[in-house]
Every structure is written in structure tokens, then in C-alpha cells.
C-alpha atoms as a PDB file:
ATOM      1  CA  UNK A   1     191.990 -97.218 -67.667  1.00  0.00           C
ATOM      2  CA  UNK A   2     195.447 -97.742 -69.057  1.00  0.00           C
ATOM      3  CA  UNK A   3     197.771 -99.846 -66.805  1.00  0.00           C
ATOM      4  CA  UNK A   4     199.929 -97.014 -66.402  1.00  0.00           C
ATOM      5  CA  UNK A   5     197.592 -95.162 -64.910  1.00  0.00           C
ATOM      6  CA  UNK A   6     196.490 -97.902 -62.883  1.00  0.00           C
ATOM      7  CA  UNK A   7     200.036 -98.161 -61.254  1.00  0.00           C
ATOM      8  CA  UNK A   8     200.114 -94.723 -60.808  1.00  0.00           C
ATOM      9  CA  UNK A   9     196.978 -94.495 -58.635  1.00  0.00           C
ATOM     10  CA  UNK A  10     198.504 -97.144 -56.661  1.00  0.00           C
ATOM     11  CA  UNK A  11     201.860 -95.621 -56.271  1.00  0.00           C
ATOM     12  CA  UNK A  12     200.087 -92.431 -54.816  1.00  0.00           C
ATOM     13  CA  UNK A  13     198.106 -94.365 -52.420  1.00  0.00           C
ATOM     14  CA  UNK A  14     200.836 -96.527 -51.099  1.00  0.00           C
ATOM     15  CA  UNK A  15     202.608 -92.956 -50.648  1.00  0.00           C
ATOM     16  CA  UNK A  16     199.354 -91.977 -48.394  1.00  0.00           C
ATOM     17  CA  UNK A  17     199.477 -95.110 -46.579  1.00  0.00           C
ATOM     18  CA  UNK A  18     203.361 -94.500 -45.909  1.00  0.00           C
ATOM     19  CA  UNK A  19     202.821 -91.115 -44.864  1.00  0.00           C
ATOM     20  CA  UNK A  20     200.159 -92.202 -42.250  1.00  0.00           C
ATOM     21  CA  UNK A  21     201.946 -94.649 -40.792  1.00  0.00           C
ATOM     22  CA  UNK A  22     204.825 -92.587 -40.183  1.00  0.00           C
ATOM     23  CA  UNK A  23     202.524 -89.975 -38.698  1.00  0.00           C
ATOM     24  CA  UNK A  24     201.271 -92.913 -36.178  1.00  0.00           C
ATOM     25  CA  UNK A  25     204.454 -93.658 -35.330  1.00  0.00           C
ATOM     26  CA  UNK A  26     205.319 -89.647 -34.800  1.00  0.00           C
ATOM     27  CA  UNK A  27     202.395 -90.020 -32.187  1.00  0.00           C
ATOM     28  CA  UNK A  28     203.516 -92.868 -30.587  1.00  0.00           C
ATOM     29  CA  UNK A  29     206.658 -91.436 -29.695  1.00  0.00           C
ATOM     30  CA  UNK A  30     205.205 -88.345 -28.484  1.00  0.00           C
ATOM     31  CA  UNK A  31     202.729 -89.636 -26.288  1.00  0.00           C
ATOM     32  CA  UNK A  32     205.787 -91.747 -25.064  1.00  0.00           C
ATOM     33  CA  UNK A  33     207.469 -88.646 -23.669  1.00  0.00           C
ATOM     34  CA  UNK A  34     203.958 -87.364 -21.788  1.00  0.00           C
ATOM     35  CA  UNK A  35     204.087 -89.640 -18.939  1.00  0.00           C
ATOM     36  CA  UNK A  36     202.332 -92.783 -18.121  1.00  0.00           C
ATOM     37  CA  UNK A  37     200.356 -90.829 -15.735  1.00  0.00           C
ATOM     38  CA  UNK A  38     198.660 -88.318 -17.569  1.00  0.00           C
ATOM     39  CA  UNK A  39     195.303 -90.462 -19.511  1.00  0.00           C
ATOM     40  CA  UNK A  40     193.752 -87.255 -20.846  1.00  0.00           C
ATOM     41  CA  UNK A  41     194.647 -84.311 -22.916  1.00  0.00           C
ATOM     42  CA  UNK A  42     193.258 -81.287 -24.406  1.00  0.00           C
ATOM     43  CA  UNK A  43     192.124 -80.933 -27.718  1.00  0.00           C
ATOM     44  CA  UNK A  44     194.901 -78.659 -28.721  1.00  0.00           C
ATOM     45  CA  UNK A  45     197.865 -81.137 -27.080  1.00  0.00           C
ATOM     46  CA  UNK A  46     195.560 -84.041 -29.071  1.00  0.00           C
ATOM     47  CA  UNK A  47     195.759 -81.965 -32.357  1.00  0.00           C
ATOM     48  CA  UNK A  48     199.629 -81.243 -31.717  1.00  0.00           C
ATOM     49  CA  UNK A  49     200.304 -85.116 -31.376  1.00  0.00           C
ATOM     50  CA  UNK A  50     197.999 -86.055 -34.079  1.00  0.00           C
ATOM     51  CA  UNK A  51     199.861 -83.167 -36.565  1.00  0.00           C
ATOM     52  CA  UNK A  52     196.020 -82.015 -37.538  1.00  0.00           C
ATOM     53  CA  UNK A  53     194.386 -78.780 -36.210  1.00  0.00           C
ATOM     54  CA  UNK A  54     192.358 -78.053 -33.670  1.00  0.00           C
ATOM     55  CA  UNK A  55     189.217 -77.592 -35.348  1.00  0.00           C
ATOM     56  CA  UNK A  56     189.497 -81.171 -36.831  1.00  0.00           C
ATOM     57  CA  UNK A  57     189.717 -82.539 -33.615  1.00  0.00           C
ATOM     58  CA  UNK A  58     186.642 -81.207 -33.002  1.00  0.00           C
ATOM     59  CA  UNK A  59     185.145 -82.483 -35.720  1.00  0.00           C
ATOM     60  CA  UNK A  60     185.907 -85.578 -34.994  1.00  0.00           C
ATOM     61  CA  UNK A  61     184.624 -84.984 -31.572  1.00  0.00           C
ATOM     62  CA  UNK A  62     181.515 -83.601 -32.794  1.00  0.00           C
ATOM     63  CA  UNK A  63     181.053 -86.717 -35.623  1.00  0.00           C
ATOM     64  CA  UNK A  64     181.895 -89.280 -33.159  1.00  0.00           C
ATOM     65  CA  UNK A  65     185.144 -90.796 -34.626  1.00  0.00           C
ATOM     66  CA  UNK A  66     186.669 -89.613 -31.201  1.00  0.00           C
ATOM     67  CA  UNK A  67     184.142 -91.259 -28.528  1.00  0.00           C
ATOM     68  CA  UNK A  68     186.572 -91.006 -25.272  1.00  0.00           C
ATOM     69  CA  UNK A  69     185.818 -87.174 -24.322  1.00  0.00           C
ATOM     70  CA  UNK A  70     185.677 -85.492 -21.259  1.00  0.00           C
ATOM     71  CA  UNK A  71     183.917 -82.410 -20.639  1.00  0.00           C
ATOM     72  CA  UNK A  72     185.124 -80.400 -17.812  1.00  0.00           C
ATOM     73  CA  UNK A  73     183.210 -76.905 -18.488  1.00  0.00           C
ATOM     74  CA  UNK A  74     183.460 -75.791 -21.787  1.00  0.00           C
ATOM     75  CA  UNK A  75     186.877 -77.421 -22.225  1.00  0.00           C
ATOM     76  CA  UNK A  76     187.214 -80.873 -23.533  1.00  0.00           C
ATOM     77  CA  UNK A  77     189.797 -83.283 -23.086  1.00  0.00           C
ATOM     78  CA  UNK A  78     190.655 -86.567 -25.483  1.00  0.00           C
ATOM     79  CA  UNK A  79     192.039 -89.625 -24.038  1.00  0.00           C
ATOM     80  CA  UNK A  80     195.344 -90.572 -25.114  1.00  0.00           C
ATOM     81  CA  UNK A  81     194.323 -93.828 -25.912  1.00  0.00           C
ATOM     82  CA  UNK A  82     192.063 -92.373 -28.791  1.00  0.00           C
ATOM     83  CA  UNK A  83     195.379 -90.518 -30.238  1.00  0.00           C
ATOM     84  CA  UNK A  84     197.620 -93.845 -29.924  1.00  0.00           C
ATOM     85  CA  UNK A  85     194.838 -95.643 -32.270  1.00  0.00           C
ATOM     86  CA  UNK A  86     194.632 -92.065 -34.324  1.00  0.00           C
ATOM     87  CA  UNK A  87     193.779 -93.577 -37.792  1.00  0.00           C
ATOM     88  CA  UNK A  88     193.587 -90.600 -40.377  1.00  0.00           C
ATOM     89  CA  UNK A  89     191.742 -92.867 -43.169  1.00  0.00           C
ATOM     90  CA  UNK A  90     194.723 -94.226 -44.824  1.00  0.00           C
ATOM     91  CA  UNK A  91     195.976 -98.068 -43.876  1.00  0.00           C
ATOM     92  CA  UNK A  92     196.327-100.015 -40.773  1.00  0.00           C
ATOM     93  CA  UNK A  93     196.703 -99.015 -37.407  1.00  0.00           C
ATOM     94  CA  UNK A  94     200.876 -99.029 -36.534  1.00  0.00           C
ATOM     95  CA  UNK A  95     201.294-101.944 -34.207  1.00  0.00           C
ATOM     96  CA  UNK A  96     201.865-100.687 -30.780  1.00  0.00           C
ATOM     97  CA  UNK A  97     204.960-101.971 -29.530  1.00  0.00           C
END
């Protein structure tokens, strides 16, 4: 593969990386504004903060990439902690401040 290319690939990836980490920090912030009180919430407030849909959530649920669940009837609720260490495949977790 020609060098160019090679640099490329890594430019594109680096931009991934970026991206992620300034999703993290997105996160971060929001849980920020939730309230120290409130440890749990539901998938659709866990997609909203995590910018993915609902449906992924649950596949990560389902998969077991999200392992702190609660299941209060047919509902299910994600602990915050899980979305401040949300990790979406692409480089290191954001250092929590």
C-alpha cells in the first residue's frame, strides 16, 4: 500500500478517535447537569446522552457491553456510570475530571 494511502487511513482514524472523544466529553457534561442524585436512567435518556439511538442501547444491553441494568417491569434503566465510561469503539476513555 502506497504511503499516501497509508497516511490517509490514519488521518481518517485519528478523525474517528477525535470525534469520539468529543462525544465523551458531550456526555460528561450532560450527565453533569442531571444531578448527583439521580444513579440510573432510562434507556432513552442513556441513548440521548450517549448521541446513539435507542435500539443500540439495547443492543448493547442485550450483548452485554452495558452490564449495570436494572429491570423494573418491562422498562430498563442504565446506570450513569456505564454512560460516563460510554466507549463507542474508537480511542481511550476521556479522563474524568
Amino acid at each position: 500500500m502506497p504511503l499516501e494511502n497509508l497516511i490517509a487511513e490514519f488521518e481518517r482514524e485519528a478523525e474517528k478517535i477525535r470525534a469520539s472523544q468529543a462525544r465523551q466529553l458531550k456526555i460528561l457534561d450532560q450527565i453533569k447537569n442531571i444531578g448527583k442524585d439521580k444513579d440510573w436512567v432510562s434507556v432513552a435518556e442513556a441513548a440521548r446522552l450517549a448521541g446513539v439511538s435507542a435500539p443500540t442501547i439495547y443492543r448493547y444491553i442485550d450483548s452485554g457491553r452495558l452490564r449495570k441494568v436494572r429491570h423494573f417491569g418491562a422498562k430498563k434503566f442504565v446506570s450513569l456510570e456505564e454512560i460516563k465510561n460510554w466507549d463507542d469503539g474508537y480511542g481511550e476513555q476521556v479522563p474524568q475530571h
